[in-house]
PDB file of N, CA and C in Angstrom:
ATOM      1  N   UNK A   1    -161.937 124.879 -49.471  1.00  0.00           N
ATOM      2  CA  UNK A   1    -160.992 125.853 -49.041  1.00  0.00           C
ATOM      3  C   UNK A   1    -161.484 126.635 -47.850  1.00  0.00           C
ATOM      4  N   UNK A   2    -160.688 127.732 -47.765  1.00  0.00           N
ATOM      5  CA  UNK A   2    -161.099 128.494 -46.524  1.00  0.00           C
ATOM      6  C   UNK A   2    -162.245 129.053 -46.529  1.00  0.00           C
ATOM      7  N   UNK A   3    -162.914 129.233 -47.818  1.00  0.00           N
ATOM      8  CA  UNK A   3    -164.302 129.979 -48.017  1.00  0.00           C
ATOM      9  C   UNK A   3    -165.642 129.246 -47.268  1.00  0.00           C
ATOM     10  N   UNK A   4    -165.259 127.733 -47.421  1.00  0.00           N
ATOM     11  CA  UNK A   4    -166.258 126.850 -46.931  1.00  0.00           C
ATOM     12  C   UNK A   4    -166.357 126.620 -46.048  1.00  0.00           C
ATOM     13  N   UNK A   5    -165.657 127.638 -45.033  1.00  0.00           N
ATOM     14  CA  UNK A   5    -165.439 127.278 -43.467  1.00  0.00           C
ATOM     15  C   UNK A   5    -165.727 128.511 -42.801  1.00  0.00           C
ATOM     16  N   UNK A   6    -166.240 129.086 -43.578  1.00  0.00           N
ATOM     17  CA  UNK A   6    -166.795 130.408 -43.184  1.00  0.00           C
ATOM     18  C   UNK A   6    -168.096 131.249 -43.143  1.00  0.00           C
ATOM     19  N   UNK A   7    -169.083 131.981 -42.352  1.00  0.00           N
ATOM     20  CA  UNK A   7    -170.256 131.900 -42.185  1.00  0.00           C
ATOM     21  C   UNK A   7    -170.604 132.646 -43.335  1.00  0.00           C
ATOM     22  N   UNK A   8    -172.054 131.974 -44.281  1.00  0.00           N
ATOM     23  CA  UNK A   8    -172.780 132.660 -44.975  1.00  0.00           C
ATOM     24  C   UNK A   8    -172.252 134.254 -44.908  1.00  0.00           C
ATOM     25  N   UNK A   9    -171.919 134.799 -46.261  1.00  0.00           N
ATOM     26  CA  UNK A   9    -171.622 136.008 -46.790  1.00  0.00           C
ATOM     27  C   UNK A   9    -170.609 136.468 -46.748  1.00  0.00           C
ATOM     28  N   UNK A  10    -169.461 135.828 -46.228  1.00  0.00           N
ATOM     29  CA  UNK A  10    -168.255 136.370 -45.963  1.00  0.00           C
ATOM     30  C   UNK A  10    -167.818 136.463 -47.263  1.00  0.00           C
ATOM     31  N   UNK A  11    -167.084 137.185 -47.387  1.00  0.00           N
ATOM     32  CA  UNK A  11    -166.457 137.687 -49.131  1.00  0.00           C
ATOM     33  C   UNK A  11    -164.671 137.473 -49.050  1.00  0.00           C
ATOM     34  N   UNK A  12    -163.912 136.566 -49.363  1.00  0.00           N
ATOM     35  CA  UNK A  12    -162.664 137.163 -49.385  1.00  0.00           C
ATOM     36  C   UNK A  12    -161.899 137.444 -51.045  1.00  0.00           C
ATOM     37  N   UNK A  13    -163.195 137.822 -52.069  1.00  0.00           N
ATOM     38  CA  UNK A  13    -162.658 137.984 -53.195  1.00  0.00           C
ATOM     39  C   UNK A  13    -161.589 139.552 -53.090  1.00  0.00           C
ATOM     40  N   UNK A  14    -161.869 139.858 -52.343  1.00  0.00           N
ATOM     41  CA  UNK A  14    -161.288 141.511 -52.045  1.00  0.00           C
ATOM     42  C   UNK A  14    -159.716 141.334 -51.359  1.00  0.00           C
ATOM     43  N   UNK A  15    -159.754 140.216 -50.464  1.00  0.00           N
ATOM     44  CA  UNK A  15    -158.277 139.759 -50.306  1.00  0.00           C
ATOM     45  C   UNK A  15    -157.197 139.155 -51.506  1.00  0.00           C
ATOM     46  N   UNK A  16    -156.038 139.867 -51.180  1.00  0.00           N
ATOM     47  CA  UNK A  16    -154.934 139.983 -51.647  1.00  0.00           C
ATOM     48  C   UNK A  16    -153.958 138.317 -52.083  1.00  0.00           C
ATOM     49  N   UNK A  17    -154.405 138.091 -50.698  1.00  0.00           N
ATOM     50  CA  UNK A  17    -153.470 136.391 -50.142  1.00  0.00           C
ATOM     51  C   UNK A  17    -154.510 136.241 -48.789  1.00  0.00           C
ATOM     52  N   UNK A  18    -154.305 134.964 -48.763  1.00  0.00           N
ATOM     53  CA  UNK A  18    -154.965 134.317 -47.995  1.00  0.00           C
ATOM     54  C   UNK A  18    -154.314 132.690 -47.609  1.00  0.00           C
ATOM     55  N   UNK A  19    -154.545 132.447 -46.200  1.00  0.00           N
ATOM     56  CA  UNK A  19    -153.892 131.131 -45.996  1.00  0.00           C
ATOM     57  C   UNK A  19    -154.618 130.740 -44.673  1.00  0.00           C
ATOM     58  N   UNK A  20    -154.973 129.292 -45.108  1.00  0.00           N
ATOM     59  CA  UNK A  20    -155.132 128.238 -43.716  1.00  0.00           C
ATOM     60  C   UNK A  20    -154.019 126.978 -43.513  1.00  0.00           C
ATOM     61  N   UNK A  21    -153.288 127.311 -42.602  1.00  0.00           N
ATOM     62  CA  UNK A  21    -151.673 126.179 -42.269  1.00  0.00           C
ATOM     63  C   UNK A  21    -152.042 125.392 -41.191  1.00  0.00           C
ATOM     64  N   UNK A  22    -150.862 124.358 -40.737  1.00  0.00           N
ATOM     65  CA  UNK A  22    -150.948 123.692 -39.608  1.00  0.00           C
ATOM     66  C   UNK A  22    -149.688 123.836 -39.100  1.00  0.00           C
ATOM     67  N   UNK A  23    -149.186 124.388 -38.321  1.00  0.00           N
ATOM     68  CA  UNK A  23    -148.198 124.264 -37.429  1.00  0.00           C
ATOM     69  C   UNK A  23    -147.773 123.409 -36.095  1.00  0.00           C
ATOM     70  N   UNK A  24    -148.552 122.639 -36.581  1.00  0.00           N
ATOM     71  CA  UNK A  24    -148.092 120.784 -35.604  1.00  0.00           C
ATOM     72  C   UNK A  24    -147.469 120.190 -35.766  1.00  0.00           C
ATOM     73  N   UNK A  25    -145.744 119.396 -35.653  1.00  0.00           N
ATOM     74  CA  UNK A  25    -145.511 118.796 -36.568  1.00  0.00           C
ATOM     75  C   UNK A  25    -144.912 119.185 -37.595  1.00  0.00           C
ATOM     76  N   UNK A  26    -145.425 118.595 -38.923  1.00  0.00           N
ATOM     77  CA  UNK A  26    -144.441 119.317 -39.639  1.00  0.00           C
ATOM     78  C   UNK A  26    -145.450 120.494 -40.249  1.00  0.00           C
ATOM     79  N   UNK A  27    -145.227 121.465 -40.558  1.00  0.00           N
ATOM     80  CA  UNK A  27    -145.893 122.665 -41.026  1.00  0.00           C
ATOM     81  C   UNK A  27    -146.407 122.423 -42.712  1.00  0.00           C
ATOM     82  N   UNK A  28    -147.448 122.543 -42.611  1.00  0.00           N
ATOM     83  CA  UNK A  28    -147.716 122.356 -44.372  1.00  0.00           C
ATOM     84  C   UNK A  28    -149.569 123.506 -44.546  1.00  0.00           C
ATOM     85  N   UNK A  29    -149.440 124.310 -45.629  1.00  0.00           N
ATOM     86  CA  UNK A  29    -150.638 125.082 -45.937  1.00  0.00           C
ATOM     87  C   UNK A  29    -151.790 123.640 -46.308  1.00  0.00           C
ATOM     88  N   UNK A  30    -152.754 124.013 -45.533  1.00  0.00           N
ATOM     89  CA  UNK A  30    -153.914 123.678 -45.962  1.00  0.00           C
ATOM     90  C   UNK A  30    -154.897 123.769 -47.821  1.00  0.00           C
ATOM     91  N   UNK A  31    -155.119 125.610 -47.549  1.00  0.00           N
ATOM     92  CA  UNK A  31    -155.501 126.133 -48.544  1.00  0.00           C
ATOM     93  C   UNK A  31    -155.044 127.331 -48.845  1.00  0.00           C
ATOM     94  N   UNK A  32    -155.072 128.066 -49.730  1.00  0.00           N
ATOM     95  CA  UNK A  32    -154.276 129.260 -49.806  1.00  0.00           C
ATOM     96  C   UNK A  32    -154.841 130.144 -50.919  1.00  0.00           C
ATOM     97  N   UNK A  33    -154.456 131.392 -51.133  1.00  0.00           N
ATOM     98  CA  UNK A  33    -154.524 131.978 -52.083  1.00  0.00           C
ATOM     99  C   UNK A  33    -152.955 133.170 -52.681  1.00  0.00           C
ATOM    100  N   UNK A  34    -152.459 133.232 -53.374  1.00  0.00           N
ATOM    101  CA  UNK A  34    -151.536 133.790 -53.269  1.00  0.00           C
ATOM    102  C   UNK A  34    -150.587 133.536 -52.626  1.00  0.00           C
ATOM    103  N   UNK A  35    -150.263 132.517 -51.777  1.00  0.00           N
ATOM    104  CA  UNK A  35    -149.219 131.886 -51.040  1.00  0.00           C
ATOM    105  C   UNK A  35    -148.624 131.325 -51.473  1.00  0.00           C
ATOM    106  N   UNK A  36    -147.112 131.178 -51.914  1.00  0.00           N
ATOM    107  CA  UNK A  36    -146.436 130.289 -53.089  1.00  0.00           C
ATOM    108  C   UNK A  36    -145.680 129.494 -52.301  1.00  0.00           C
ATOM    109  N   UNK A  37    -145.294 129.581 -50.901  1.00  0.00           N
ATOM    110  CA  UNK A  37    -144.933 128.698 -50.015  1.00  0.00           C
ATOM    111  C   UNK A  37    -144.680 129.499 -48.418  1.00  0.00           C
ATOM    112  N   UNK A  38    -144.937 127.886 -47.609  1.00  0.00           N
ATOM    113  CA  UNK A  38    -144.546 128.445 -45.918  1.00  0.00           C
ATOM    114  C   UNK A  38    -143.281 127.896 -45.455  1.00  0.00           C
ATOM    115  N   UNK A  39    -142.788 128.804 -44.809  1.00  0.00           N
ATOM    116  CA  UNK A  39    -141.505 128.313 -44.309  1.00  0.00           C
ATOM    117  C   UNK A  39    -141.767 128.291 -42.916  1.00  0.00           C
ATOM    118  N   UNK A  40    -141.325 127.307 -42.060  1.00  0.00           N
ATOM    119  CA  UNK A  40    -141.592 127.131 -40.542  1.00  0.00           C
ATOM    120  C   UNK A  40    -140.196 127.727 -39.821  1.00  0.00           C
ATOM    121  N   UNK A  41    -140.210 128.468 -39.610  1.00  0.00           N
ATOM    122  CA  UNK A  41    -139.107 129.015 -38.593  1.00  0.00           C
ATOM    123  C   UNK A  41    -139.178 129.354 -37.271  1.00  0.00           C
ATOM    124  N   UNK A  42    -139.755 128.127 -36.565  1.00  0.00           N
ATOM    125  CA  UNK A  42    -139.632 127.644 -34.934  1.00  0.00           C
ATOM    126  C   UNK A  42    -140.978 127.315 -34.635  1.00  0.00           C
ATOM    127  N   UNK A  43    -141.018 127.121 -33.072  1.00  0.00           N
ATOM    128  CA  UNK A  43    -142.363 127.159 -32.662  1.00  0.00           C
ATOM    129  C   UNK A  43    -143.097 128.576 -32.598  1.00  0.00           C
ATOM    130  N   UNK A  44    -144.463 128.260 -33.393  1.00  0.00           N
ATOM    131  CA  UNK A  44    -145.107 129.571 -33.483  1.00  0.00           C
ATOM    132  C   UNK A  44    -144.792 130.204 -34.367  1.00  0.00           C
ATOM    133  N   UNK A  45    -143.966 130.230 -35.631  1.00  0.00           N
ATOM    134  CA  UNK A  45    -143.613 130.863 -35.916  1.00  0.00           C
ATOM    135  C   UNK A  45    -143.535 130.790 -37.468  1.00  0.00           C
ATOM    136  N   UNK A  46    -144.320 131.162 -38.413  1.00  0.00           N
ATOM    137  CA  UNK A  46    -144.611 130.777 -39.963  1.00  0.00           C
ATOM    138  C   UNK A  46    -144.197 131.887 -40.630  1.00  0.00           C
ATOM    139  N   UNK A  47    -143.748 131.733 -41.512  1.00  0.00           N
ATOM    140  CA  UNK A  47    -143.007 133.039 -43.201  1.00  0.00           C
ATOM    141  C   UNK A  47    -143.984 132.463 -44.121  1.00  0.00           C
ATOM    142  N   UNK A  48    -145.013 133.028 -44.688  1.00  0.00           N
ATOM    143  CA  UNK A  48    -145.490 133.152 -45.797  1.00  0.00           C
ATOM    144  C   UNK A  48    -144.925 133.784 -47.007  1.00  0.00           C
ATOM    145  N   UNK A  49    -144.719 133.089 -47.761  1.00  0.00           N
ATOM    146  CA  UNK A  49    -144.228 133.774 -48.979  1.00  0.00           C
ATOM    147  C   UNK A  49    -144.941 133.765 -50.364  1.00  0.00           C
ATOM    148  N   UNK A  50    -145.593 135.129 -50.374  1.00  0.00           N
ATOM    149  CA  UNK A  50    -146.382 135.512 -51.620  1.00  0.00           C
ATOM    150  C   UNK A  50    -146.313 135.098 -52.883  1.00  0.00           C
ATOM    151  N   UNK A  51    -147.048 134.805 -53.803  1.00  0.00           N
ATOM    152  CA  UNK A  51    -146.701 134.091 -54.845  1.00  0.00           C
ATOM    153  C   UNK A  51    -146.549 135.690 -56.017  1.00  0.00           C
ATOM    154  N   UNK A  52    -147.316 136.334 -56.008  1.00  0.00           N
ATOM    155  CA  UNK A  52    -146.858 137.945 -56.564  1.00  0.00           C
ATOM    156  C   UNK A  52    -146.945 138.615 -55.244  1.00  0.00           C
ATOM    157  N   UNK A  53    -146.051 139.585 -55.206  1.00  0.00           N
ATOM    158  CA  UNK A  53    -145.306 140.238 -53.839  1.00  0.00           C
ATOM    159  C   UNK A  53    -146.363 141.927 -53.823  1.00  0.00           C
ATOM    160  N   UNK A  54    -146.551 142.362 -52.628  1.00  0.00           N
ATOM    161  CA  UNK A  54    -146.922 143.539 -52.910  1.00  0.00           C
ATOM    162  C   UNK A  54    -147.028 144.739 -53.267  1.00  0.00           C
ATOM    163  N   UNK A  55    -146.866 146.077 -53.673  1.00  0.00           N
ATOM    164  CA  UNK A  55    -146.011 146.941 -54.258  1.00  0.00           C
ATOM    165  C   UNK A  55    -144.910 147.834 -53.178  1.00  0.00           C
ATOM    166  N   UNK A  56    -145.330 147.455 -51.930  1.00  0.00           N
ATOM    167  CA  UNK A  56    -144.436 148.004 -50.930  1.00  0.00           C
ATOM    168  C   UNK A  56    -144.411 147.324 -50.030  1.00  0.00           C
ATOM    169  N   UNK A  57    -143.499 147.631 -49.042  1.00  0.00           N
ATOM    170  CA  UNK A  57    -143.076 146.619 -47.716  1.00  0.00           C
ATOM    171  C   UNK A  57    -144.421 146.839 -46.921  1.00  0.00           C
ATOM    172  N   UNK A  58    -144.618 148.316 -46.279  1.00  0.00           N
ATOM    173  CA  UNK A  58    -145.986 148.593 -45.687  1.00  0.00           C
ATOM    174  C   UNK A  58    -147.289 148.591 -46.544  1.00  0.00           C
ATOM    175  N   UNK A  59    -147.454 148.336 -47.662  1.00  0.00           N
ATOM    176  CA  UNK A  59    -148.476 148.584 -48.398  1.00  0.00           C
ATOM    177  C   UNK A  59    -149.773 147.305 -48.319  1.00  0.00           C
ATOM    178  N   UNK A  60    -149.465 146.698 -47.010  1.00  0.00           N
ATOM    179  CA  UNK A  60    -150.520 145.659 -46.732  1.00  0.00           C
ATOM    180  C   UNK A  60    -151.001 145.755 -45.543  1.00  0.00           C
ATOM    181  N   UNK A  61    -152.071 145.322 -45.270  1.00  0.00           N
ATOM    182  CA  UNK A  61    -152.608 145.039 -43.445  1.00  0.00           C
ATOM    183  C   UNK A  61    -153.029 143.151 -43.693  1.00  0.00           C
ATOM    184  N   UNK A  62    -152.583 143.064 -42.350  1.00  0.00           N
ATOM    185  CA  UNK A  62    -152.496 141.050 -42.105  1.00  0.00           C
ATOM    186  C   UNK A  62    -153.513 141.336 -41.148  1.00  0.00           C
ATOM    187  N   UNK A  63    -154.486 140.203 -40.910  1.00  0.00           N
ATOM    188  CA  UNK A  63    -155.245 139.681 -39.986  1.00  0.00           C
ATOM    189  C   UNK A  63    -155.023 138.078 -39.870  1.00  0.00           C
ATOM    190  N   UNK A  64    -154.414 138.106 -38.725  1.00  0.00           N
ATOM    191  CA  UNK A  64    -154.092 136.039 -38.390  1.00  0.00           C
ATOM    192  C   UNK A  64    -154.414 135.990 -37.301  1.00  0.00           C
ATOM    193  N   UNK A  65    -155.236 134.575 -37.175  1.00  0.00           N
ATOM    194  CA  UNK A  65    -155.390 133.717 -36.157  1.00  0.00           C
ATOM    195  C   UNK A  65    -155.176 132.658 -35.940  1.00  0.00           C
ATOM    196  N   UNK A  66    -154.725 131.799 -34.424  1.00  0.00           N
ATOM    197  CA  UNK A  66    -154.707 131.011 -34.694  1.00  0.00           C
ATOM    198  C   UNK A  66    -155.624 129.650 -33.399  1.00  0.00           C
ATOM    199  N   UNK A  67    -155.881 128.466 -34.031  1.00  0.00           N
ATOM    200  CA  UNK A  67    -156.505 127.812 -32.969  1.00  0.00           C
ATOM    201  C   UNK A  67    -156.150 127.650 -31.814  1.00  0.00           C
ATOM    202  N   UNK A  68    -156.835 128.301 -30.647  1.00  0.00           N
ATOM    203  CA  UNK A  68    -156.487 128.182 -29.311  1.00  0.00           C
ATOM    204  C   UNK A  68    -156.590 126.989 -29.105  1.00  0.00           C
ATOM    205  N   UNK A  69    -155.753 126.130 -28.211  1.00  0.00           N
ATOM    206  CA  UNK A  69    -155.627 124.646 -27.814  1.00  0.00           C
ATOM    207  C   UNK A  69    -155.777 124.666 -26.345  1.00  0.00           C
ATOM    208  N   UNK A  70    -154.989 125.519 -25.602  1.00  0.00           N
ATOM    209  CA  UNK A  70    -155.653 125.894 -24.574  1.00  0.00           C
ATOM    210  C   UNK A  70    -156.003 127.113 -23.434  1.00  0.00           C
ATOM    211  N   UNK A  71    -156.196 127.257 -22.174  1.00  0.00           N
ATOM    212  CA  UNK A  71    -156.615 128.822 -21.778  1.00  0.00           C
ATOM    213  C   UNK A  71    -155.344 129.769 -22.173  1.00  0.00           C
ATOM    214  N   UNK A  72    -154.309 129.526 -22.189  1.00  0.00           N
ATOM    215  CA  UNK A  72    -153.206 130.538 -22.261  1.00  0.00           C
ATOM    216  C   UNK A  72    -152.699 130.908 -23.278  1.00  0.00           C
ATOM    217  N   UNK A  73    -153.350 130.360 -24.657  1.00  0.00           N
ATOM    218  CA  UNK A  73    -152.579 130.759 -25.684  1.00  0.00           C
ATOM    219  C   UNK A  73    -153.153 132.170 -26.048  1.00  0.00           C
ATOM    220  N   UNK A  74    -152.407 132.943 -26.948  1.00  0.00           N
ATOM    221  CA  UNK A  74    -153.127 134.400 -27.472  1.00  0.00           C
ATOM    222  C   UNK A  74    -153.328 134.298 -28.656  1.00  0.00           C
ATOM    223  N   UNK A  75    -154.014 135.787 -29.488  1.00  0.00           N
ATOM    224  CA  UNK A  75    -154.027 136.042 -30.596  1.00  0.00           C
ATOM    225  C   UNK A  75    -152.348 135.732 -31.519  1.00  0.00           C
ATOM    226  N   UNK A  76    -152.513 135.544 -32.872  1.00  0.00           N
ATOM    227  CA  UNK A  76    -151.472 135.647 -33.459  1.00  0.00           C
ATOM    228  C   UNK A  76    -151.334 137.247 -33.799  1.00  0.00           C
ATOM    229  N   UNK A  77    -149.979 137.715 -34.795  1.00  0.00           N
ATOM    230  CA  UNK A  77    -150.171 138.575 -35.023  1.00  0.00           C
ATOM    231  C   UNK A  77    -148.654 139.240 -36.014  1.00  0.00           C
ATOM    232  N   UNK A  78    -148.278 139.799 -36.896  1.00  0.00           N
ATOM    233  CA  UNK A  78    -147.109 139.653 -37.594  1.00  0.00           C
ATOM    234  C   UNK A  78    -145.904 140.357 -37.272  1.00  0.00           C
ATOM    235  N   UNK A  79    -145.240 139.967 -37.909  1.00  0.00           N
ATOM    236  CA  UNK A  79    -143.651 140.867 -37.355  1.00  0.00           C
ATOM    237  C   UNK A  79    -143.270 141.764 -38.455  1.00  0.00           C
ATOM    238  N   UNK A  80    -143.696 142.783 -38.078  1.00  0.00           N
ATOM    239  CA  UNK A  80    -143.383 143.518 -39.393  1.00  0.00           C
ATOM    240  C   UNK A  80    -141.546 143.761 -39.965  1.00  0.00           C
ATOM    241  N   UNK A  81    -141.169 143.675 -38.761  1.00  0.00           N
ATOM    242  CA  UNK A  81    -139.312 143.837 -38.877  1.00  0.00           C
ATOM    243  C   UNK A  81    -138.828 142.424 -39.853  1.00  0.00           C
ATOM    244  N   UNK A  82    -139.837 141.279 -39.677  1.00  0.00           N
ATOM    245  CA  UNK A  82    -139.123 140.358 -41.017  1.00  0.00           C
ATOM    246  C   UNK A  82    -140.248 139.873 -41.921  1.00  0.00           C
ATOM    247  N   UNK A  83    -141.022 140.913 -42.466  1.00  0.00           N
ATOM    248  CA  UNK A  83    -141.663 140.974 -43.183  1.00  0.00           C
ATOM    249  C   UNK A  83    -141.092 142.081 -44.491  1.00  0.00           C
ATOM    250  N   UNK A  84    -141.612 141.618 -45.532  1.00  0.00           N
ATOM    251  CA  UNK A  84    -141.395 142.733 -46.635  1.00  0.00           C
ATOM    252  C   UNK A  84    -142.773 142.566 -47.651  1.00  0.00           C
ATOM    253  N   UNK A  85    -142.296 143.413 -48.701  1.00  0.00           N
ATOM    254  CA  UNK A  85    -143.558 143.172 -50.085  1.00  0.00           C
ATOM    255  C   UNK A  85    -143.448 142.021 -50.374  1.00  0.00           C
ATOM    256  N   UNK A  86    -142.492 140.536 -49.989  1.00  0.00           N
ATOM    257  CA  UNK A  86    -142.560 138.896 -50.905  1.00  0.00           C
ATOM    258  C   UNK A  86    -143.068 138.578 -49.697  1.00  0.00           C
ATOM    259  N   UNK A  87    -143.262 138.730 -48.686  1.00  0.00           N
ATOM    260  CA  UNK A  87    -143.412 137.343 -47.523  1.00  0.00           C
ATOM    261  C   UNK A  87    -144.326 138.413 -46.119  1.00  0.00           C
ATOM    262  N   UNK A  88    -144.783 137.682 -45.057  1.00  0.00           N
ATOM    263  CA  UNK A  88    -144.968 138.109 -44.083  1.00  0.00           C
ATOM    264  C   UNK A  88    -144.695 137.051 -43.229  1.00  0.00           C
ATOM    265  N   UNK A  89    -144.088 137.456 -41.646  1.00  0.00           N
ATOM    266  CA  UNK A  89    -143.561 137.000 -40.704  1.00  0.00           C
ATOM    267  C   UNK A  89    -145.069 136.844 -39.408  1.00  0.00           C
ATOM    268  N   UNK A  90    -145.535 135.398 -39.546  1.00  0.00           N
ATOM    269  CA  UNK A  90    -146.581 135.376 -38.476  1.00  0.00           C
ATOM    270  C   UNK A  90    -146.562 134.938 -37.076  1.00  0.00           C
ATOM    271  N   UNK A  91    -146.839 134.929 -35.851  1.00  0.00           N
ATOM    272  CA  UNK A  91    -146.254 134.758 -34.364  1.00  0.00           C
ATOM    273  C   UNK A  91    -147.095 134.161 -33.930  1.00  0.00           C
ATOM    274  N   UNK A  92    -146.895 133.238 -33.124  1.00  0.00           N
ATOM    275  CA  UNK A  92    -148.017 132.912 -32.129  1.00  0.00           C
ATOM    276  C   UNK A  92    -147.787 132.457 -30.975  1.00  0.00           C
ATOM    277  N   UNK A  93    -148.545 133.279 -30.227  1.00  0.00           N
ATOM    278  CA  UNK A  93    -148.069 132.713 -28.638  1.00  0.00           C
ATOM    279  C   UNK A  93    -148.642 132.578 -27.532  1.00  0.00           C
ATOM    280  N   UNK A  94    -148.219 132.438 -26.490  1.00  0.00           N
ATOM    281  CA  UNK A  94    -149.226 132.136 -25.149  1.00  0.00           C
ATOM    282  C   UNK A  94    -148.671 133.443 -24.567  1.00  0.00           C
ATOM    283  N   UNK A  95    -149.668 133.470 -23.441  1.00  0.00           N
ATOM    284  CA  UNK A  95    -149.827 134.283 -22.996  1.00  0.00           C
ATOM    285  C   UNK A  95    -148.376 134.513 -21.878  1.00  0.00           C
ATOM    286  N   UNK A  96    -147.976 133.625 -22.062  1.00  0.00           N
ATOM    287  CA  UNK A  96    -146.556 133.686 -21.009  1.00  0.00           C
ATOM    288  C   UNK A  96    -145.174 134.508 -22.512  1.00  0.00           C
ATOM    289  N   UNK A  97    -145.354 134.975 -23.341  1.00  0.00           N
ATOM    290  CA  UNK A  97    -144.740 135.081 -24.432  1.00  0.00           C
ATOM    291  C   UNK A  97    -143.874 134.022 -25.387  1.00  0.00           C
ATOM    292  N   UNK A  98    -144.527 132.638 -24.926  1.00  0.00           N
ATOM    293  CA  UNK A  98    -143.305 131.536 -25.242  1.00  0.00           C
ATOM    294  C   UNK A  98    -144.399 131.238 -26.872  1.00  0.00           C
ATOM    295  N   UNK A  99    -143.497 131.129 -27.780  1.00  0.00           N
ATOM    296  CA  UNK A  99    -143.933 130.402 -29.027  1.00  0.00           C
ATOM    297  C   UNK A  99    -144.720 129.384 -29.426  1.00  0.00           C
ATOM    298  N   UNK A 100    -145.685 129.028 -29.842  1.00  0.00           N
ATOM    299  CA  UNK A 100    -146.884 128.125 -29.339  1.00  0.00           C
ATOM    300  C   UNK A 100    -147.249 127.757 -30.791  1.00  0.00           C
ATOM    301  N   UNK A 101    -147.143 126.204 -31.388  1.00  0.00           N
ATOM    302  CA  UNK A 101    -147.523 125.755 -32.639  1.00  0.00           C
ATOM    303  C   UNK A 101    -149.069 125.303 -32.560  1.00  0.00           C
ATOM    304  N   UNK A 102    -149.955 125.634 -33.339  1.00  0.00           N
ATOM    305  CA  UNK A 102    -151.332 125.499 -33.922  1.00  0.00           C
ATOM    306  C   UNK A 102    -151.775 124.589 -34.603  1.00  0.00           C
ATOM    307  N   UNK A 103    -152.463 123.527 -34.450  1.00  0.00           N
ATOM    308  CA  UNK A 103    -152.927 122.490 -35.977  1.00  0.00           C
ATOM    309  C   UNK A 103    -153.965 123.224 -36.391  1.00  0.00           C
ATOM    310  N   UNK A 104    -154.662 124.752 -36.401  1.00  0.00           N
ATOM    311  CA  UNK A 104    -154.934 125.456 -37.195  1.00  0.00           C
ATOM    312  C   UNK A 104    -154.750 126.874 -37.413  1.00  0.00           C
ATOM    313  N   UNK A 105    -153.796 127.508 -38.155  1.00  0.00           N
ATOM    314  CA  UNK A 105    -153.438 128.676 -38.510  1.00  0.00           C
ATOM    315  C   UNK A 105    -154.228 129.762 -39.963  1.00  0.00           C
ATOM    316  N   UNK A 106    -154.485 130.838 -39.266  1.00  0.00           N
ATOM    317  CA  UNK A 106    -155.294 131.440 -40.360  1.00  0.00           C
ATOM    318  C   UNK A 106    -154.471 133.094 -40.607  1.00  0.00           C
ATOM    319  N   UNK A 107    -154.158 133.381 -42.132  1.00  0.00           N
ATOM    320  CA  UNK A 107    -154.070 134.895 -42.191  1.00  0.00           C
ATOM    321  C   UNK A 107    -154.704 135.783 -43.749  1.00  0.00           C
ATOM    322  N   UNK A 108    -154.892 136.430 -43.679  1.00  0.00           N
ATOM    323  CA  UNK A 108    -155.683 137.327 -44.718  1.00  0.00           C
ATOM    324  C   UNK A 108    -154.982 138.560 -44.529  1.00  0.00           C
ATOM    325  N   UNK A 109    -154.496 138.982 -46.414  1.00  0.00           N
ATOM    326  CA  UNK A 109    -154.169 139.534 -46.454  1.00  0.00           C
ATOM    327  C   UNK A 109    -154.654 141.010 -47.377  1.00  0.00           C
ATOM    328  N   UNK A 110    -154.402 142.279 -47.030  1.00  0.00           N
ATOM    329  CA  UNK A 110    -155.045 142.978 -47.901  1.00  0.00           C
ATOM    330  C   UNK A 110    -154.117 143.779 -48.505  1.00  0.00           C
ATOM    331  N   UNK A 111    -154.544 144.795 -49.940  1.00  0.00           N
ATOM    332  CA  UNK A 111    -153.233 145.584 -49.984  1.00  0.00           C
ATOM    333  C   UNK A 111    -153.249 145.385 -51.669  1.00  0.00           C
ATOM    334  N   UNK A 112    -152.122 146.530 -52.046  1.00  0.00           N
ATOM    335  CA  UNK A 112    -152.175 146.213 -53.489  1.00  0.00           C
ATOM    336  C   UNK A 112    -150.652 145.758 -54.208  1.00  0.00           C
ATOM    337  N   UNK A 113    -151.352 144.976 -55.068  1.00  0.00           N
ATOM    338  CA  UNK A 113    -150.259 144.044 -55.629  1.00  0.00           C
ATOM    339  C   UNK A 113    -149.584 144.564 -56.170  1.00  0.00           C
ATOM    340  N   UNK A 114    -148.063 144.129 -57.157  1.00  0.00           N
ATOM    341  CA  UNK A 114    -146.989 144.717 -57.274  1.00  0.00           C
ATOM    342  C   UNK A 114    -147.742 144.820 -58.898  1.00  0.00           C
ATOM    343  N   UNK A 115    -148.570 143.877 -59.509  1.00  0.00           N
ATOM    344  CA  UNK A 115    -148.650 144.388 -60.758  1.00  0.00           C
ATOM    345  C   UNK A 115    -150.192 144.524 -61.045  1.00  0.00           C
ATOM    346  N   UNK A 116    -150.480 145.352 -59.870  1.00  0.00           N
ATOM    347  CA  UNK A 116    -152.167 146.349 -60.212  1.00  0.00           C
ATOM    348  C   UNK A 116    -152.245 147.657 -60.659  1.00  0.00           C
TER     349      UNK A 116
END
């Protein structure tokens, strides 16, 4: 999983949800935690949907990245306007603002769950 791809000591027992996707093609999760499914809605453009939802719409912080392919692409980063407590809305793009698909997508999520 995503743990094994990550340098000595990293901890993500403290994360909420967690996901490694591919957005090449056809979109499918790698590994996951808490992710009960991805929905592909365009280029660049992934819906995670939580498998238990969080206790509020804002009650999380996302960190996503995704594999640069080449000089112009950017950081990913979420949409909070179609995001809620079941799902988060993830972006990715070049630096020209155009929508840009990844054969590796990463997000971590933190925050407290709806039944903690």
């Amino acid at each position: 999983g995503l743990a094994n791809e990550m340098p000595k000591g990293v901890d993500l027992s403290k994360a909420k949800a967690w996901c490694h996707w591919e957005m090449v093609g056809t979109a499918s999760i790698k590994s996951s935690y808490n992710i009960k499914s991805l929905e592909d809605n365009g280029v660049g453009n992934a819906i995670l949907h939580f498998g238990v939802p969080f206790k509020a719409d804002d009650g999380y912080v996302v960190t996503a990245l995704g594999e640069a392919v080449s000089a112009d692409d950017e950081a990913c980063f979420y949409q909070p306007s179609a995001s809620d407590r079941t799902q988060v809305n993830i972006l990715f793009k070049n630096d020209g603002g155009s929508g840009k698909d990844s054969p590796n997508m990463f997000a971590v999520v933190l925050g407290e769950l709806e039944n903690e």
